[in-house]
Protein backbone atom coordinates (compact mmCIF):
# COMPACT_ATOMS: atom_id res chain seq x y z
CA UNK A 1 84.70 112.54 7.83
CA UNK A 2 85.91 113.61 4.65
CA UNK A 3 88.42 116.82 5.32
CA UNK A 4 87.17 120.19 3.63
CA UNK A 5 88.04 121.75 0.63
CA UNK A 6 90.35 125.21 0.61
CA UNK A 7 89.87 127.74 -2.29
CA UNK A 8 90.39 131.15 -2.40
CA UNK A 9 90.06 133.80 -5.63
CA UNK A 10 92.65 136.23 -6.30
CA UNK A 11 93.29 138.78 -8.52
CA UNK A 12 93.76 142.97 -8.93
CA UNK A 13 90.95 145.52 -7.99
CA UNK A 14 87.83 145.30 -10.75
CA UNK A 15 89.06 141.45 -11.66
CA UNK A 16 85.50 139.94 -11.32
CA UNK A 17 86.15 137.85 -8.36
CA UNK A 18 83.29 138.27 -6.16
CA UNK A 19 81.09 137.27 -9.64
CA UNK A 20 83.05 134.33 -9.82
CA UNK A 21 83.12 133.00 -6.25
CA UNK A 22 79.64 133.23 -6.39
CA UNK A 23 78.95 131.40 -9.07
CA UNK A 24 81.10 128.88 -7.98
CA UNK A 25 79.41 128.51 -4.79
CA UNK A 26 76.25 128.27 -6.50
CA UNK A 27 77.11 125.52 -8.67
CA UNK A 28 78.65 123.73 -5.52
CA UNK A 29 75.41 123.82 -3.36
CA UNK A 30 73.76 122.41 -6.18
CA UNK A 31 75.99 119.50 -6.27
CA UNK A 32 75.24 118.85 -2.76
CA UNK A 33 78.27 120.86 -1.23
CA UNK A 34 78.10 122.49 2.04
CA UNK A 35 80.28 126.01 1.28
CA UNK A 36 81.17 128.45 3.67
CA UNK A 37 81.59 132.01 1.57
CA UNK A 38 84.09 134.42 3.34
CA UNK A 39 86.19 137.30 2.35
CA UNK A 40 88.91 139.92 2.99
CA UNK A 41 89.46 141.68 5.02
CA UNK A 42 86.59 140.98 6.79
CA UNK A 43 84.29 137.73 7.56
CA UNK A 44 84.25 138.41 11.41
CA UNK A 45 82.68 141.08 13.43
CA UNK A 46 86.41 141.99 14.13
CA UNK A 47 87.34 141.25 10.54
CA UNK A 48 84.92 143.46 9.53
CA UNK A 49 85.89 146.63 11.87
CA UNK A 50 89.33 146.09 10.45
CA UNK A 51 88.06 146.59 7.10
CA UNK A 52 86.35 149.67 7.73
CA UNK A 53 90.02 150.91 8.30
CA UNK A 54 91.56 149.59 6.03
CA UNK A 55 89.14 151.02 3.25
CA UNK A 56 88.33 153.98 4.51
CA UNK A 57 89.70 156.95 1.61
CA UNK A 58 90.47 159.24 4.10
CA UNK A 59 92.74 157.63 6.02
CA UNK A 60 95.73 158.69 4.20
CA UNK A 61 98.13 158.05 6.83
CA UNK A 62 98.25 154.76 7.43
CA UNK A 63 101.72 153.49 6.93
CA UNK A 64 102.57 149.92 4.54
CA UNK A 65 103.45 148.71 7.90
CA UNK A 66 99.82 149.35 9.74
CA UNK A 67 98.41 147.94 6.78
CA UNK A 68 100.27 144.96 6.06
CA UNK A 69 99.66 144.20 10.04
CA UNK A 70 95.77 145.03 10.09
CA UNK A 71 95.31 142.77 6.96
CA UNK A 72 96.80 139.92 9.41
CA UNK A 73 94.90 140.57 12.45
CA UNK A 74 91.81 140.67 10.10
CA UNK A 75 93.12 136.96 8.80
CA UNK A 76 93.91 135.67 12.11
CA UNK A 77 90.33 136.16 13.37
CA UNK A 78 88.74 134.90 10.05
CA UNK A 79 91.12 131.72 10.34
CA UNK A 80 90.44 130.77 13.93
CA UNK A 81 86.36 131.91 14.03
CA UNK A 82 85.26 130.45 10.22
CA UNK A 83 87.86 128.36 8.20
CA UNK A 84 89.41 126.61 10.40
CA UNK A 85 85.95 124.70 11.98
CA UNK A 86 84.56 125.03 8.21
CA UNK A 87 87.30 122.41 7.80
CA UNK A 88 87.19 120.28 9.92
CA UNK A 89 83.08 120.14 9.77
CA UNK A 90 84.00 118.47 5.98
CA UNK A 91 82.45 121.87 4.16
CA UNK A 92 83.98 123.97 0.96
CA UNK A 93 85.57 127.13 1.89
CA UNK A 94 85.36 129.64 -0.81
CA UNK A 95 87.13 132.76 0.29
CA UNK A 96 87.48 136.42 -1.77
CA UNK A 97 90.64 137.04 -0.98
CA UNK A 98 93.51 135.71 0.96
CA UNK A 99 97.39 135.81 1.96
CA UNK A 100 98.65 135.79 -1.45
CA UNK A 101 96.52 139.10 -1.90
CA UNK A 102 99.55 140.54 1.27
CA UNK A 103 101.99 139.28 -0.97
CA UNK A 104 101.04 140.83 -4.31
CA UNK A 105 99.81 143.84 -2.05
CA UNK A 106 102.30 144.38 0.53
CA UNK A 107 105.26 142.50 -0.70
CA UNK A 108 105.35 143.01 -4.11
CA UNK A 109 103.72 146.39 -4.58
CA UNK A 110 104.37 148.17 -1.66
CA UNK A 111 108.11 147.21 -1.31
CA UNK A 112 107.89 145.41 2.00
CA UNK A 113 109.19 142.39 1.02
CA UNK A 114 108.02 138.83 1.07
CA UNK A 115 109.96 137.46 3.96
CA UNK A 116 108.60 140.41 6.37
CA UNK A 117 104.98 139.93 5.17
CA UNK A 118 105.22 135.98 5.23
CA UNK A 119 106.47 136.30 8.98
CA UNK A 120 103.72 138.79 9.81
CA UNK A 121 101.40 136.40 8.86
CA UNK A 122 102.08 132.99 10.04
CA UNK A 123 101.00 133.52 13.34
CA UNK A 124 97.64 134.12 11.87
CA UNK A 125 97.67 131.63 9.04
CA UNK A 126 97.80 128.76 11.90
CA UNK A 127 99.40 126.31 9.17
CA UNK A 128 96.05 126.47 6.79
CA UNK A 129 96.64 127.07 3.25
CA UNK A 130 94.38 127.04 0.12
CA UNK A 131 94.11 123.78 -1.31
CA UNK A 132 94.20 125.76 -5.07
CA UNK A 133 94.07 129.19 -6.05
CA UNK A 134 91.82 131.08 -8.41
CA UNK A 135 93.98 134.04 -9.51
CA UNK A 136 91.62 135.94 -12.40
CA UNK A 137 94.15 137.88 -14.40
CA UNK A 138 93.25 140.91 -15.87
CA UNK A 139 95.04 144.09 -17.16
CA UNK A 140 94.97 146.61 -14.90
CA UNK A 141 93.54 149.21 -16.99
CA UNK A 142 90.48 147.03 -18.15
CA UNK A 143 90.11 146.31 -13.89
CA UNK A 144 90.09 149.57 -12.22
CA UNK A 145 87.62 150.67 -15.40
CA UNK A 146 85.37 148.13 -14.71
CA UNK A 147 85.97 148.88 -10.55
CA UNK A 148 85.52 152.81 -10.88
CA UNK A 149 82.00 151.67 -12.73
CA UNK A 150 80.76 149.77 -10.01
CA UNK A 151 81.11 152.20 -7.00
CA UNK A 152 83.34 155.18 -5.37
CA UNK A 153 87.05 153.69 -5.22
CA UNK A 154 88.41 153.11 -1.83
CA UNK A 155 91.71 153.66 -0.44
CA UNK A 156 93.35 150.87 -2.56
CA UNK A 157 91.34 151.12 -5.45
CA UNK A 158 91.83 154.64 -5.90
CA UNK A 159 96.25 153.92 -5.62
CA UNK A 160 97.69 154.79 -8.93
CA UNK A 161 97.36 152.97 -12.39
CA UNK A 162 101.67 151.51 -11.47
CA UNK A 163 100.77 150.27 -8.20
CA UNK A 164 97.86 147.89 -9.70
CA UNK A 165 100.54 147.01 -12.33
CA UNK A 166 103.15 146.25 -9.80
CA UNK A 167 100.08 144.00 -7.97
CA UNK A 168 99.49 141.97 -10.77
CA UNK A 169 102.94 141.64 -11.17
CA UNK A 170 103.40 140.37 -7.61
CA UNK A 171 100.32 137.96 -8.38
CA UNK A 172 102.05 136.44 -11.22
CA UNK A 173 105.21 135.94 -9.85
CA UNK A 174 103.28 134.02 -6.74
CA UNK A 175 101.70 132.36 -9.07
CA UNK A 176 104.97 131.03 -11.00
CA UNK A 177 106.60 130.08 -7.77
CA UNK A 178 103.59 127.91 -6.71
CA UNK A 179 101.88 126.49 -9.96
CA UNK A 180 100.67 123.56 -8.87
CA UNK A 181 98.63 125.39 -6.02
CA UNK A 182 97.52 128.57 -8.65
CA UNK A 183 94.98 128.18 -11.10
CA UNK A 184 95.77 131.14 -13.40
CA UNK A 185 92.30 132.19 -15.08
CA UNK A 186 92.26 135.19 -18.05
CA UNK A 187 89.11 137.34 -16.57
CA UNK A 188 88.53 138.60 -20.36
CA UNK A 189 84.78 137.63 -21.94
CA UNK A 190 81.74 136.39 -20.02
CA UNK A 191 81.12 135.87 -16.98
CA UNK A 192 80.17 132.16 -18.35
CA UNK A 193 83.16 131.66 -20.23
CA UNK A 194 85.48 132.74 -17.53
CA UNK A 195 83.39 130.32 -14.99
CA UNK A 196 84.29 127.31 -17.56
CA UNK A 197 88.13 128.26 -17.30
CA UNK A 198 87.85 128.27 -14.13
CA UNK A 199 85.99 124.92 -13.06
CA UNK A 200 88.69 123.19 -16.35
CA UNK A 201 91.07 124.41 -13.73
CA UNK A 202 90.00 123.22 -10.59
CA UNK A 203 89.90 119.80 -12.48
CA UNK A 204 89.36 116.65 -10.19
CA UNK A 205 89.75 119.09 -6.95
CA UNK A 206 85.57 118.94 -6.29
């Protein structure tokens, strides 16, 4: 049996990714892929209880630390329940969000530093990382207008206008330290156009 296929979609608050992992998907079934669609946090019923936290506006003290530790406990479960079997069954993991998302997050933008956040996680990462990357870059501005237009912000939506810029920042440089795993996608124009920069590139990867 073939092995699966790993991809996640990254990207600031308001960057059009769960449009774009959809679509994807979408054009995958029709090919005949099997996909399994996850996100984070979330994707488990435990996942899913963590994100209620972790979202939740009013929750104002939570520390970097608390966070940066729930968003792992949320991965561990979603690695050892869903992508892990999804593997190994041969099917196309799409997932909204991943570790590079604690990186740009916690890391970069929150000051905790990569080494502490990559330790944090490796327990829960169980050696499984995305075959490629989707990160749809957008400026920050343009995001969090589009985000406050969907819905209410939550907690990390509503942070301030420099801690989305420091995110993206934190993206990028991930990005630049890992290129050939990153797919770097401008998230400006149509929802169409922005699928055909993406899928140019995945290139061979499907």
């Amino acid at each position: 049996m073939d092995p699966g296929r790993f991809i996640t979609f990254e990207g600031i608050e308001g960057s059009g990714k769960s449009t774009q992992i959809r679509m994807l998907q979408e054009l995958l079934v029709e090919r005949g892929h099997t996909v399994r669609l996850l996100r984070e946090p979330g994707g488990t019923p435990t996942g899913d209880r963590i994100r209620a936290i972790l979202l939740d506006s009013s929750l104002t003290e939570l520390t970097d630390t608390a966070e940066m530790l729930l968003f792992a406990a949320s991965r561990a479960q979603l690695i050892r329940e869903e992508v892990r079997p999804a593997l190994a069954a041969g099917d196309t993991v799409l997932c909204d969000r991943f570790v590079y998302s604690s990186l740009a997050y916690q890391a970069h933008a929150r000051g905790l530093g990569r080494d502490l956040v990559w330790t944090a996680n490796m327990p829960a990462l169980e050696g499984i990382l995305p075959d490629r990357v989707v990160l749809l870059d957008l400026p920050p501005d343009t995001a969090l207008q589009r985000a406050s237009a969907r819905a209410e912000l939550d907690r990390i939506e509503a942070e301030s206008l420099s801690f989305h810029k420091a995110v993206r920042a934190g993206f990028l440089a991930e990005a630049a330290a890992d290129p050939h795993r990153f797919c770097v996608v401008e998230a400006t124009g149509s929802p169409e156009d922005i699928h055909k920069r993406i899928l140019e590139g995945l290139g061979g990867l499907l």
